[in-house]
Every structure is written in structure tokens, then in C-alpha cells.
N, C-alpha and C. Protein backbone atom coordinates (compact mmCIF):
# COMPACT_ATOMS: atom_id res chain seq x y z
N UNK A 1 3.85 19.86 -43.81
CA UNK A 1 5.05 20.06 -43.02
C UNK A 1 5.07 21.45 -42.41
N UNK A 2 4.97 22.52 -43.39
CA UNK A 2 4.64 23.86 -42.83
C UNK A 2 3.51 23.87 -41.58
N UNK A 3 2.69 23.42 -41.57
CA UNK A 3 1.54 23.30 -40.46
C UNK A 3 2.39 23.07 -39.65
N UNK A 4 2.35 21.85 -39.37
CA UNK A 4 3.26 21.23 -38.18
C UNK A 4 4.29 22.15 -37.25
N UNK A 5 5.19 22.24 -37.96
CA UNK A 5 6.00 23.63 -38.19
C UNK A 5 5.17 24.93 -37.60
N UNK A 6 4.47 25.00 -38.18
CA UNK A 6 3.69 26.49 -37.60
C UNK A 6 3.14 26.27 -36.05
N UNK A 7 2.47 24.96 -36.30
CA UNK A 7 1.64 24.49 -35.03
C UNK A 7 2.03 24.19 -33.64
N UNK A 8 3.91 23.73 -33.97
CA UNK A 8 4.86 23.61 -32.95
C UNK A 8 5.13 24.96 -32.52
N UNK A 9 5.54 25.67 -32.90
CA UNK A 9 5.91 27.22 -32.65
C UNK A 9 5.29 28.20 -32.10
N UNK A 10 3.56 27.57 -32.48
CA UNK A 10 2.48 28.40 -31.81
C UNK A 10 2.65 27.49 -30.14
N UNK A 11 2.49 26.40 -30.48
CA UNK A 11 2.59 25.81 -28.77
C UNK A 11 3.63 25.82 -27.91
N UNK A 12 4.88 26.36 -28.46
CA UNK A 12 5.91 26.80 -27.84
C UNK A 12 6.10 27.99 -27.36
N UNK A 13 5.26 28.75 -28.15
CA UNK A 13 5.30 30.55 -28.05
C UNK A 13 4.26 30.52 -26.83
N UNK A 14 3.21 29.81 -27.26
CA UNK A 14 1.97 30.01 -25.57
C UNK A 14 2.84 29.61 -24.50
N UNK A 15 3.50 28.47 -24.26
CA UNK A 15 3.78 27.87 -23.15
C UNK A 15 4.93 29.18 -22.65
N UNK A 16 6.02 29.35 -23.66
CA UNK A 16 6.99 30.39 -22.97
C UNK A 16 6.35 32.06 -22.45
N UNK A 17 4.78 32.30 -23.02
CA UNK A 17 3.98 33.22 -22.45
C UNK A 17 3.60 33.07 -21.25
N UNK A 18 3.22 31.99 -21.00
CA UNK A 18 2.49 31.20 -19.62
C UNK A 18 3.08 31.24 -18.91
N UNK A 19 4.28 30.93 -19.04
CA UNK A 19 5.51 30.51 -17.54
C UNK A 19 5.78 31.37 -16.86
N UNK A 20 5.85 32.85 -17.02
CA UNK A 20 5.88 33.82 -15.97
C UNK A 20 4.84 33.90 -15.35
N UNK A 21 3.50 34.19 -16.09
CA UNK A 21 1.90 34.22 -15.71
C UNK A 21 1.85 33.28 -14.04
N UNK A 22 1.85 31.92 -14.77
CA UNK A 22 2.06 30.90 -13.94
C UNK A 22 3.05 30.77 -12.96
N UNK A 23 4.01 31.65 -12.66
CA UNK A 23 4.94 32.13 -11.71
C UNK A 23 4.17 32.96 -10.35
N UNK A 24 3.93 33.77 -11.23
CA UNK A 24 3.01 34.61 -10.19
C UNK A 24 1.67 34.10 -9.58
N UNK A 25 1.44 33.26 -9.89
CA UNK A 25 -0.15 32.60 -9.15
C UNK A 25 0.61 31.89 -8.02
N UNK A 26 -0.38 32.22 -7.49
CA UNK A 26 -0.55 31.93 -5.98
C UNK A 26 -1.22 30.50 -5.34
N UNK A 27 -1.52 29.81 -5.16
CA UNK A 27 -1.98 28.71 -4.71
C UNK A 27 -1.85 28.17 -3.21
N UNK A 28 -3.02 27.85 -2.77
CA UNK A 28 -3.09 27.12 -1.32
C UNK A 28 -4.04 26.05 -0.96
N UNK A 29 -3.51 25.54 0.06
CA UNK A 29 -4.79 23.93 0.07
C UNK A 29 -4.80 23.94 1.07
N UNK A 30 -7.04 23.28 1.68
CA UNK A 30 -7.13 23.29 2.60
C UNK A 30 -7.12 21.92 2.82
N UNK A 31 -7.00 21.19 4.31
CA UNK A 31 -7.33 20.09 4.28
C UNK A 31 -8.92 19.62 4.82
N UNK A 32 -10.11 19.54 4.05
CA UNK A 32 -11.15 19.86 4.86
C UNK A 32 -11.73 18.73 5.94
N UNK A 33 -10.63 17.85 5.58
CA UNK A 33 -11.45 16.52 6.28
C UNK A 33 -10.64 16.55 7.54
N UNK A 34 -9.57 17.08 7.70
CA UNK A 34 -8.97 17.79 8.72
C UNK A 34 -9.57 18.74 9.80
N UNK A 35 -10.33 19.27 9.05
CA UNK A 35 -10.85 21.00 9.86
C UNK A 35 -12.08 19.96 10.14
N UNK A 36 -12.41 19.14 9.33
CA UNK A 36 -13.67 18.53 9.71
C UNK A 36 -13.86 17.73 11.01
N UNK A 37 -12.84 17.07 11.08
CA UNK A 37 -12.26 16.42 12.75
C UNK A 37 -12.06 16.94 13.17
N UNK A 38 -10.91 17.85 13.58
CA UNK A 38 -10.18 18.72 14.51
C UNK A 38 -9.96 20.26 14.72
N UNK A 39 -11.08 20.70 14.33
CA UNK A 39 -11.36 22.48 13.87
C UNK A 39 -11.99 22.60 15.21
N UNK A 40 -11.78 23.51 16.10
CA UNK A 40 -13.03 23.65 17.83
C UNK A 40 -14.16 23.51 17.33
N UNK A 41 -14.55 24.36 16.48
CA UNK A 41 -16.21 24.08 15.89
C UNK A 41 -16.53 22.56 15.89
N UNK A 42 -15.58 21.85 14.97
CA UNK A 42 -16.35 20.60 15.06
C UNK A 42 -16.30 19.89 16.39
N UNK A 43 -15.24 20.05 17.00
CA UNK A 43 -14.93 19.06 18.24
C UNK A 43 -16.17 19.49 19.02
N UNK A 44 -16.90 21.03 19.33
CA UNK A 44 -17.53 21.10 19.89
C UNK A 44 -18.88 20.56 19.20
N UNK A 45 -19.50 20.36 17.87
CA UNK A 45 -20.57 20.38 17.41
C UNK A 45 -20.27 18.37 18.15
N UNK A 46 -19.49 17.70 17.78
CA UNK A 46 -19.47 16.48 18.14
C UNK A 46 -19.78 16.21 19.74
N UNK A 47 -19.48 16.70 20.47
CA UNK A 47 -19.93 16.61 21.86
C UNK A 47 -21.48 17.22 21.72
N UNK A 48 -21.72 18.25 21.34
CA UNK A 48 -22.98 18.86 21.24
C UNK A 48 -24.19 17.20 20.77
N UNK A 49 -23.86 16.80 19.99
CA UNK A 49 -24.20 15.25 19.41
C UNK A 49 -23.96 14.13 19.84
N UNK A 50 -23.38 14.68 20.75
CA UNK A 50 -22.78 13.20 22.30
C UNK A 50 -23.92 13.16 23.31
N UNK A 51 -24.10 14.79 23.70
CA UNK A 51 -24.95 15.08 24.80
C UNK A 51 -26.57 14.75 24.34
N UNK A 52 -26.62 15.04 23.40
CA UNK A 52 -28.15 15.21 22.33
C UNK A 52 -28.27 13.70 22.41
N UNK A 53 -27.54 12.66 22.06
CA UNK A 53 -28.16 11.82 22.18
C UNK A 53 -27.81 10.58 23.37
N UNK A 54 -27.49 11.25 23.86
CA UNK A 54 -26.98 10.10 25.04
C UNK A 54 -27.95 9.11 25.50
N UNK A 55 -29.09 9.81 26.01
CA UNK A 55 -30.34 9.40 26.39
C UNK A 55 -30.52 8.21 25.77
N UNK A 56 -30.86 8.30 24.23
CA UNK A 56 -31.15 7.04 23.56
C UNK A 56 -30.19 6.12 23.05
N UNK A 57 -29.03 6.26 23.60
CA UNK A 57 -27.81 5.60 23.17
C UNK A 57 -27.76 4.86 24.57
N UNK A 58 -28.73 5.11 25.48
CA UNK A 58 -28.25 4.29 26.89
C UNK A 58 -29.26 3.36 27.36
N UNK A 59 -30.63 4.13 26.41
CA UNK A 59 -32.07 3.05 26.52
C UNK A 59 -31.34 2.04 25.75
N UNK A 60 -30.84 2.12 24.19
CA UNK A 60 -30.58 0.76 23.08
C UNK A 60 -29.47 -0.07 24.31
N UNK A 61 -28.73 0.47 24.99
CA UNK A 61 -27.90 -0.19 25.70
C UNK A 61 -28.22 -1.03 26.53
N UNK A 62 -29.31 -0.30 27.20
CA UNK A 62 -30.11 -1.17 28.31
C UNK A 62 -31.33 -2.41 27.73
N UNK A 63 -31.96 -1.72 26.67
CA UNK A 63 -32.41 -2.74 26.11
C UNK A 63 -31.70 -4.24 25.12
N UNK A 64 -30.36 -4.03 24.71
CA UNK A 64 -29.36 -4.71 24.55
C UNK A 64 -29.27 -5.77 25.89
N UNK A 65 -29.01 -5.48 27.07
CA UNK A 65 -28.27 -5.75 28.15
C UNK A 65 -29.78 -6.60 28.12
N UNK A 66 -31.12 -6.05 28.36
CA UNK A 66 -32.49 -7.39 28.72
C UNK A 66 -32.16 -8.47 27.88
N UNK A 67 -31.71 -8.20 26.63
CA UNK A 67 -31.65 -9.05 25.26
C UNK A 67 -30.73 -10.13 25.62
N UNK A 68 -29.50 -10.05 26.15
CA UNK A 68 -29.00 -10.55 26.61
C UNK A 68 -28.97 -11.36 27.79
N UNK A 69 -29.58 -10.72 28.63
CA UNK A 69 -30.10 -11.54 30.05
C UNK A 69 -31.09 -12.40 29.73
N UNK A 70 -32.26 -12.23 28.87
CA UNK A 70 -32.68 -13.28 28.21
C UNK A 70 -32.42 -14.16 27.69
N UNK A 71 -31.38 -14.67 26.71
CA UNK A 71 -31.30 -15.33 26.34
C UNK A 71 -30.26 -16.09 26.99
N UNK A 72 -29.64 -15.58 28.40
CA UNK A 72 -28.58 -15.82 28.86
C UNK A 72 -29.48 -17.20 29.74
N UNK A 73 -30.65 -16.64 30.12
CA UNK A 73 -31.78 -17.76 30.79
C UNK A 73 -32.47 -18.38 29.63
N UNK A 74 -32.63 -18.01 29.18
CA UNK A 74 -33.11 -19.36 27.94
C UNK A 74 -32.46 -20.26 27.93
N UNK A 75 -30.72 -20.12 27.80
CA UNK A 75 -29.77 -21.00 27.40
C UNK A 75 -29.64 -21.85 28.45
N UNK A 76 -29.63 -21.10 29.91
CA UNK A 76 -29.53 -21.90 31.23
C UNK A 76 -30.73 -22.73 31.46
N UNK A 77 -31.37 -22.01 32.11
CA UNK A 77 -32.83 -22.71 32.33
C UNK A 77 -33.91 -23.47 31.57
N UNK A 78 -33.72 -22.80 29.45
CA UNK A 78 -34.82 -23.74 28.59
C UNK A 78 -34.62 -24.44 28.69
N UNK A 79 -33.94 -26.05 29.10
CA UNK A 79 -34.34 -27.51 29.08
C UNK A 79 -35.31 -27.85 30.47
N UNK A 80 -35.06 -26.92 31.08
CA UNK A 80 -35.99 -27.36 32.42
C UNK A 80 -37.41 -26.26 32.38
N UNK A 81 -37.72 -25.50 31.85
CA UNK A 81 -38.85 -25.18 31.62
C UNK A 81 -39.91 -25.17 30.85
N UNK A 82 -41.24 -25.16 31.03
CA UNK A 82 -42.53 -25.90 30.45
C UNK A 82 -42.04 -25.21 29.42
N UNK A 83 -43.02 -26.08 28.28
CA UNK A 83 -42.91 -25.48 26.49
C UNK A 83 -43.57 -24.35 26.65
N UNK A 84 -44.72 -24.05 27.26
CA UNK A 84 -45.30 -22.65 27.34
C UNK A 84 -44.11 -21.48 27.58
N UNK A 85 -44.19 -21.87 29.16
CA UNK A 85 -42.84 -20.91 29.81
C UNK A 85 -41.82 -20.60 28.33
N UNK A 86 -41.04 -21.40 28.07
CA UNK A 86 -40.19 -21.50 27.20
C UNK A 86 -40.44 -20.76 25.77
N UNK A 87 -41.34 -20.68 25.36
CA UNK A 87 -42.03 -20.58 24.15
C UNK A 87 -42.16 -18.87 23.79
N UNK A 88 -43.14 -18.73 25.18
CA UNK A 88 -43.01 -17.11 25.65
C UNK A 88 -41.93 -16.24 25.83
N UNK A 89 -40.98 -16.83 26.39
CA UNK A 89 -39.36 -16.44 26.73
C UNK A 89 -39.31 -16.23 25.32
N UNK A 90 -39.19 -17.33 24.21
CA UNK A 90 -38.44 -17.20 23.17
C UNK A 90 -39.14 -16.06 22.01
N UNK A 91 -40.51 -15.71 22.13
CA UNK A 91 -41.63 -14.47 21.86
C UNK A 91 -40.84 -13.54 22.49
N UNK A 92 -41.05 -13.39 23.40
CA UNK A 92 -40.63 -11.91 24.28
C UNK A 92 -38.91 -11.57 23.90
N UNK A 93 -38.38 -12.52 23.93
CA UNK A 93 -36.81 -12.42 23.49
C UNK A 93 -37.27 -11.92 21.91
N UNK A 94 -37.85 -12.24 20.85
CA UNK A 94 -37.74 -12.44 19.73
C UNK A 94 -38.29 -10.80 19.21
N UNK A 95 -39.16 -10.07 20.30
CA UNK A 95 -40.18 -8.90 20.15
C UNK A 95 -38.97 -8.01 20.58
N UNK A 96 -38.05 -8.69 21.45
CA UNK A 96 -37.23 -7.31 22.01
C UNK A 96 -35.96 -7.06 21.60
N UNK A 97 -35.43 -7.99 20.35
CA UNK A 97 -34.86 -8.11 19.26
C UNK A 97 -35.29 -7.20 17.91
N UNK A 98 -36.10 -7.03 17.46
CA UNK A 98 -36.86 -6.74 16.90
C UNK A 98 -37.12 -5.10 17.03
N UNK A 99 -37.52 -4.97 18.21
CA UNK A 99 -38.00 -3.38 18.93
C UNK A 99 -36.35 -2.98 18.82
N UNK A 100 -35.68 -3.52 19.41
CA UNK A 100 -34.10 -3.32 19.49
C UNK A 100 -33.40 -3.28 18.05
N UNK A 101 -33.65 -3.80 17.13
CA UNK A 101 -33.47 -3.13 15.92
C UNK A 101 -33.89 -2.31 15.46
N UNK A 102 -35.18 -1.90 15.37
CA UNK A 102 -35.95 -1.29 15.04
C UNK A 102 -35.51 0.23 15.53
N UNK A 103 -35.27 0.44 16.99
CA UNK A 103 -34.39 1.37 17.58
C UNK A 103 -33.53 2.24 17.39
N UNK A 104 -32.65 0.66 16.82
CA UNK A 104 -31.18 1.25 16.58
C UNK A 104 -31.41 1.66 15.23
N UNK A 105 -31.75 1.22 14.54
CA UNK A 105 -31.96 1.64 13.19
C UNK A 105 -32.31 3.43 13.36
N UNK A 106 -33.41 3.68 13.54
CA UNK A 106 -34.06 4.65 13.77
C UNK A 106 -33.21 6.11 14.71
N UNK A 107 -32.31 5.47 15.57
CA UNK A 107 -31.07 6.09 16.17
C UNK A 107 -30.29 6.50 15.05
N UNK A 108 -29.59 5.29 14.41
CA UNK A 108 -28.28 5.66 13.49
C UNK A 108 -28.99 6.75 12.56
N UNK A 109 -30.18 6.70 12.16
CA UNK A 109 -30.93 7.32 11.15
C UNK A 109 -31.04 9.19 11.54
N UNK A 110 -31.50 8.91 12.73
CA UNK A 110 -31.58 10.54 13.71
C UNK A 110 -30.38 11.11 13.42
N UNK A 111 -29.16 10.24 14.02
CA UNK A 111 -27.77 10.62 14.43
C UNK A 111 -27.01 10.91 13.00
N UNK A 112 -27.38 10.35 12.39
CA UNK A 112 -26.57 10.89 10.83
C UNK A 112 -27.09 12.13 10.06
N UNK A 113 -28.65 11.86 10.68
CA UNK A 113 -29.12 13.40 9.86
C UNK A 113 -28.97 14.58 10.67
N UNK A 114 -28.34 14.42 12.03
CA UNK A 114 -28.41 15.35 12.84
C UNK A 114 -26.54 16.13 12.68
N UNK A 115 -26.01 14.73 12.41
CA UNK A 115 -24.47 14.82 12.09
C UNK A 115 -24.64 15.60 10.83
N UNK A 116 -24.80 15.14 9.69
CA UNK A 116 -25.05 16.10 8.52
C UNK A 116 -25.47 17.06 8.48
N UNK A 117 -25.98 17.85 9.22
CA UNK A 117 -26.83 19.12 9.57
C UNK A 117 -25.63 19.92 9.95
N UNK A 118 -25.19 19.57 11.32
CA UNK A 118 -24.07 20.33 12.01
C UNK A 118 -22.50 20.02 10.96
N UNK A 119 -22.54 19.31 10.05
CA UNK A 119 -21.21 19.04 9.50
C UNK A 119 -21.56 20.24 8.28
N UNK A 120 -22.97 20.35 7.64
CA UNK A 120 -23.04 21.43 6.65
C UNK A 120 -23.00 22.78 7.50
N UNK A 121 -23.39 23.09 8.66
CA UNK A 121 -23.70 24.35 9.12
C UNK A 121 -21.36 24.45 9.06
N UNK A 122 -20.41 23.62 9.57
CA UNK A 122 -19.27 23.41 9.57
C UNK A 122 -18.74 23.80 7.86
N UNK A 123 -18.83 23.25 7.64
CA UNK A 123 -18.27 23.37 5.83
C UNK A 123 -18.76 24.34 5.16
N UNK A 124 -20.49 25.42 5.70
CA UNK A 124 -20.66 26.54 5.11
C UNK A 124 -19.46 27.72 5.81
N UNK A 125 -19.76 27.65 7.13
CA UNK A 125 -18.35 28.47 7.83
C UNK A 125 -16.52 28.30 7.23
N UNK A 126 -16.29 26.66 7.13
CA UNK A 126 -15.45 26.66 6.45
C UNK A 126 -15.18 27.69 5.32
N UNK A 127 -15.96 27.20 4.63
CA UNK A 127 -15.94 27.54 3.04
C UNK A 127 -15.59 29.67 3.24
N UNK A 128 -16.64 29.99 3.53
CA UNK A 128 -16.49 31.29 4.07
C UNK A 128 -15.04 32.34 4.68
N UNK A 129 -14.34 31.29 5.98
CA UNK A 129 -13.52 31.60 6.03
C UNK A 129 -12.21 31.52 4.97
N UNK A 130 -12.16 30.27 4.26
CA UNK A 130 -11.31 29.73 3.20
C UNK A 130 -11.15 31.73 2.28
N UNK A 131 -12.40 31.70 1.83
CA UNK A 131 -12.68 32.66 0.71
C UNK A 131 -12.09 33.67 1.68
N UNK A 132 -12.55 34.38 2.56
CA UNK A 132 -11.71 35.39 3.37
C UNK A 132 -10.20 35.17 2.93
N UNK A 133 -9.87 34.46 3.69
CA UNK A 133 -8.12 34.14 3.40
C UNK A 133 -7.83 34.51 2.24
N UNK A 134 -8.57 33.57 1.87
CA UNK A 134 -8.00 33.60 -0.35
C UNK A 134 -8.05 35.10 -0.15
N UNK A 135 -9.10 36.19 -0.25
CA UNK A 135 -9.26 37.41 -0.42
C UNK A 135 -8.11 38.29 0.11
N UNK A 136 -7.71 38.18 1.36
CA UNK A 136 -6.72 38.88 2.32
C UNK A 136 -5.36 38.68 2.01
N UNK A 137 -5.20 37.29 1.48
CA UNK A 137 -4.05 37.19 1.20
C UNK A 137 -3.36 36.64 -0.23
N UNK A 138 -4.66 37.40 -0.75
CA UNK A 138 -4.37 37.34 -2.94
C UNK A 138 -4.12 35.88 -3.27
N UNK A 139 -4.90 35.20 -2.99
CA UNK A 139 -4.64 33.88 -3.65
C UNK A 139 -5.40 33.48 -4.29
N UNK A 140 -4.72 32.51 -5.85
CA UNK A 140 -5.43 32.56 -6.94
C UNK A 140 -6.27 31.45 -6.85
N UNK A 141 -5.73 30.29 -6.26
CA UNK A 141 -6.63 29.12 -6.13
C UNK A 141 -6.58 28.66 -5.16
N UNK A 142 -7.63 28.26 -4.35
CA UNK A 142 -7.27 27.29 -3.32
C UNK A 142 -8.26 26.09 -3.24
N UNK A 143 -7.20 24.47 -3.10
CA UNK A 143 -7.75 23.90 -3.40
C UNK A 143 -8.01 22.96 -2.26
N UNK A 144 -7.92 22.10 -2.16
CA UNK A 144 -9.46 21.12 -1.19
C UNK A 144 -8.60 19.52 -1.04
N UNK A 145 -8.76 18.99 -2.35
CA UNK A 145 -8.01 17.93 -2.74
C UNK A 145 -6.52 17.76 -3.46
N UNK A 146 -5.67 17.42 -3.23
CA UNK A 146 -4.80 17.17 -3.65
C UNK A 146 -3.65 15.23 -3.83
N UNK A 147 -3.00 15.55 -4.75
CA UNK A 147 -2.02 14.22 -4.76
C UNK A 147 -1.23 14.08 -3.54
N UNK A 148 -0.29 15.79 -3.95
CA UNK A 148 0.87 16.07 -2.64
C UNK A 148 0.84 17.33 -2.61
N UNK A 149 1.11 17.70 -1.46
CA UNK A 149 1.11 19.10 -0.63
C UNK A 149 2.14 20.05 -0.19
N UNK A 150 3.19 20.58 -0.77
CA UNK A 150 4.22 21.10 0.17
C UNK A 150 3.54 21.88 1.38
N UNK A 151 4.12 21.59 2.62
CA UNK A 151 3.58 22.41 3.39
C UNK A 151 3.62 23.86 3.78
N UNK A 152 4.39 24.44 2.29
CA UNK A 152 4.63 26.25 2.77
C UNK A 152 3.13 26.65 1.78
N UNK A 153 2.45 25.84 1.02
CA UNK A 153 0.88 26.35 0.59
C UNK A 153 -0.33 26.12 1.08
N UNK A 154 0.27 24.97 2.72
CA UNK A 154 -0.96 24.32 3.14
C UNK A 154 -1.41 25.83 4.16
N UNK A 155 -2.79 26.30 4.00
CA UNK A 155 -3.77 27.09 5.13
C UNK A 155 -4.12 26.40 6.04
N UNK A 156 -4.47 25.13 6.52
CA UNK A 156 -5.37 24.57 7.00
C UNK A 156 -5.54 25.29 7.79
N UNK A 157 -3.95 25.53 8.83
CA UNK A 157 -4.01 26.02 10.52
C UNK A 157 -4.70 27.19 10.27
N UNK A 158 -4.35 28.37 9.26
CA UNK A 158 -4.99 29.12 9.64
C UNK A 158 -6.98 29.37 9.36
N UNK A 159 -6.63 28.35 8.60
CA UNK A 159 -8.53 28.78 8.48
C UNK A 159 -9.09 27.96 10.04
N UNK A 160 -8.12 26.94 10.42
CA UNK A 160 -9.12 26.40 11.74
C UNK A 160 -9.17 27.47 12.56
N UNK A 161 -7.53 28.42 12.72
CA UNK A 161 -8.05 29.36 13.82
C UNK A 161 -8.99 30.32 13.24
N UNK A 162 -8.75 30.28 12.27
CA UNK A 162 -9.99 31.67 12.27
C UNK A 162 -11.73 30.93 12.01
N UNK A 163 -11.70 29.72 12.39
CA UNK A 163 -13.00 29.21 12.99
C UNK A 163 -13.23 28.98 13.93
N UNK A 164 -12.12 28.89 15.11
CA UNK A 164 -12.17 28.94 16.20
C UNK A 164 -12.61 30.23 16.85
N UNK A 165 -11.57 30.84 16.16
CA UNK A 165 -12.41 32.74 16.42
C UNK A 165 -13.52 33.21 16.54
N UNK A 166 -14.42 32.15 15.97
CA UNK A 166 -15.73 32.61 15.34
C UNK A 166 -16.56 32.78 16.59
């Protein structure tokens, strides 16, 4: 019973130590998936990745569009053309299906590792500026994820401008 007793009193005595401590901390949250969309840096790294790949985003298009015109004459014209004719159509349709996956695959593959590149070169700057702030303006934690947010601890705006600054 004495334990207990003792053991309550000790966890009552920490917590009523803590509560001022914990008064004075400071806390702020970024939103990063925020800065990650809508920060200038990114908006510009995303066009930068618009322009970079346009080129091959307009060959898969065009080669899409044969894919289609093919089979658009297969569907019309295969009952009236020789089994050869026909046969070949359905080869050449079947190769440019194929190449056309093969493509796109190989696209999405470029475009994500090229996205991940420019999204880490983004989130090392992030991160950087975050820590500035924290530094400049004494804050004890700042965090990333949260449940709920009042908005007098949210930074976001200011770490985007000061990546915009950059």
C-alpha cells in the first residue's frame, strides 16, 4: 500500500514539474506535402519535367493514335481482306502494341526517377529551410505530420516563401 502511495505521488510530483516546462516549448508544423505541390520550387521543378519530357510523351501519343488507326481498319476492312493482308495487319498491330508498351513503361520509369530526383533535391532545401526557422525563431519541435493543426503553429507559408527566395 505504501508503494502505491509513494508511486502515485512520485507521478504526480513529475507531472506538476512538467507543466510549466511544457508551457514554454514551442512547437510548429510543416505541411510538406503542401510545399511539395505548391512551393515555386516545386511548381517550377514540375514544368521543368513537363518540358524534359514532352518529346516522348508525344511520340507514345502518336504511336497510340497508329494503334488505333489500325485497328480502326482491321475492324472496318478485315472481313474483306485476304488472310495474308489481314494476318499482317493483325502482326504489325500486335508489334506496335507491344513496342507501345514497352515505351510507356520505360517513360513512366524515366519520369518517376527523374520526379524523385527533383522532389529529393525539394525536401533537402525544404528540410534546411524548416531548421533555419526552427533556429531564428526558438522552436522546440517542428513537426511534419500531424492529427490536427491550430493554425497560429502552422509555418508552412513561411518556409514556402523562404524557398521561393532561394
Amino acid at each position: 500500500m505504501k508503494f502505491k502511495q509513494l508511486a502515485t505521488t512520485l507521478v504526480l510530483a513529475s507531472v506538476c514539474m512538467a507543466t510549466p516546462a511544457m508551457a514554454e516549448t514551442k512547437i510548429g508544423f510543416v505541411n510538406t506535402e503542401r510545399i511539395l505541390r505548391e512551393a515555386p520550387l516545386s511548381v517550377t521543378a514540375q514544368k521543368k519535367l513537363e518540358r524534359e519530357f514532352a518529346a516522348r510523351d508525344q511520340e507514345l501519343q502518336k504511336l497510340a493514335k497508329q494503334g488505333r488507326d489500325l485497328q480502326a481498319q482491321l475492324d472496318k476492312d478485315g472481313v474483306t481482306m485476304s488472310d495474308s493482308e489481314r494476318k499482317n495487319k493483325e502482326r504489325d498491330l500486335g508489334n506496335l502494341n507491344r513496342d507501345l508498351q514497352r515505351q510507356g513503361r520505360e517513360f513512366r520509369e524515366d519520369l518517376n526517377l527523374r520526379r524523385n530526383e527533383e522532389l529529393g533535391q525539394i525536401q533537402e532545401r525544404a528540410r534546411k529551410a524548416i531548421q533555419e526557422i526552427a533556429k531564428a525563431e526558438k522552436f522546440d519541435l517542428v513537426v511534419e505530420q500531424a492529427v490536427f493543426v491550430d493554425s497560429k503553429i502552422d509555418i508552412t507559408e513561411r518556409v514556402m516563401r523562404a524557398l521561393g527566395g532561394k
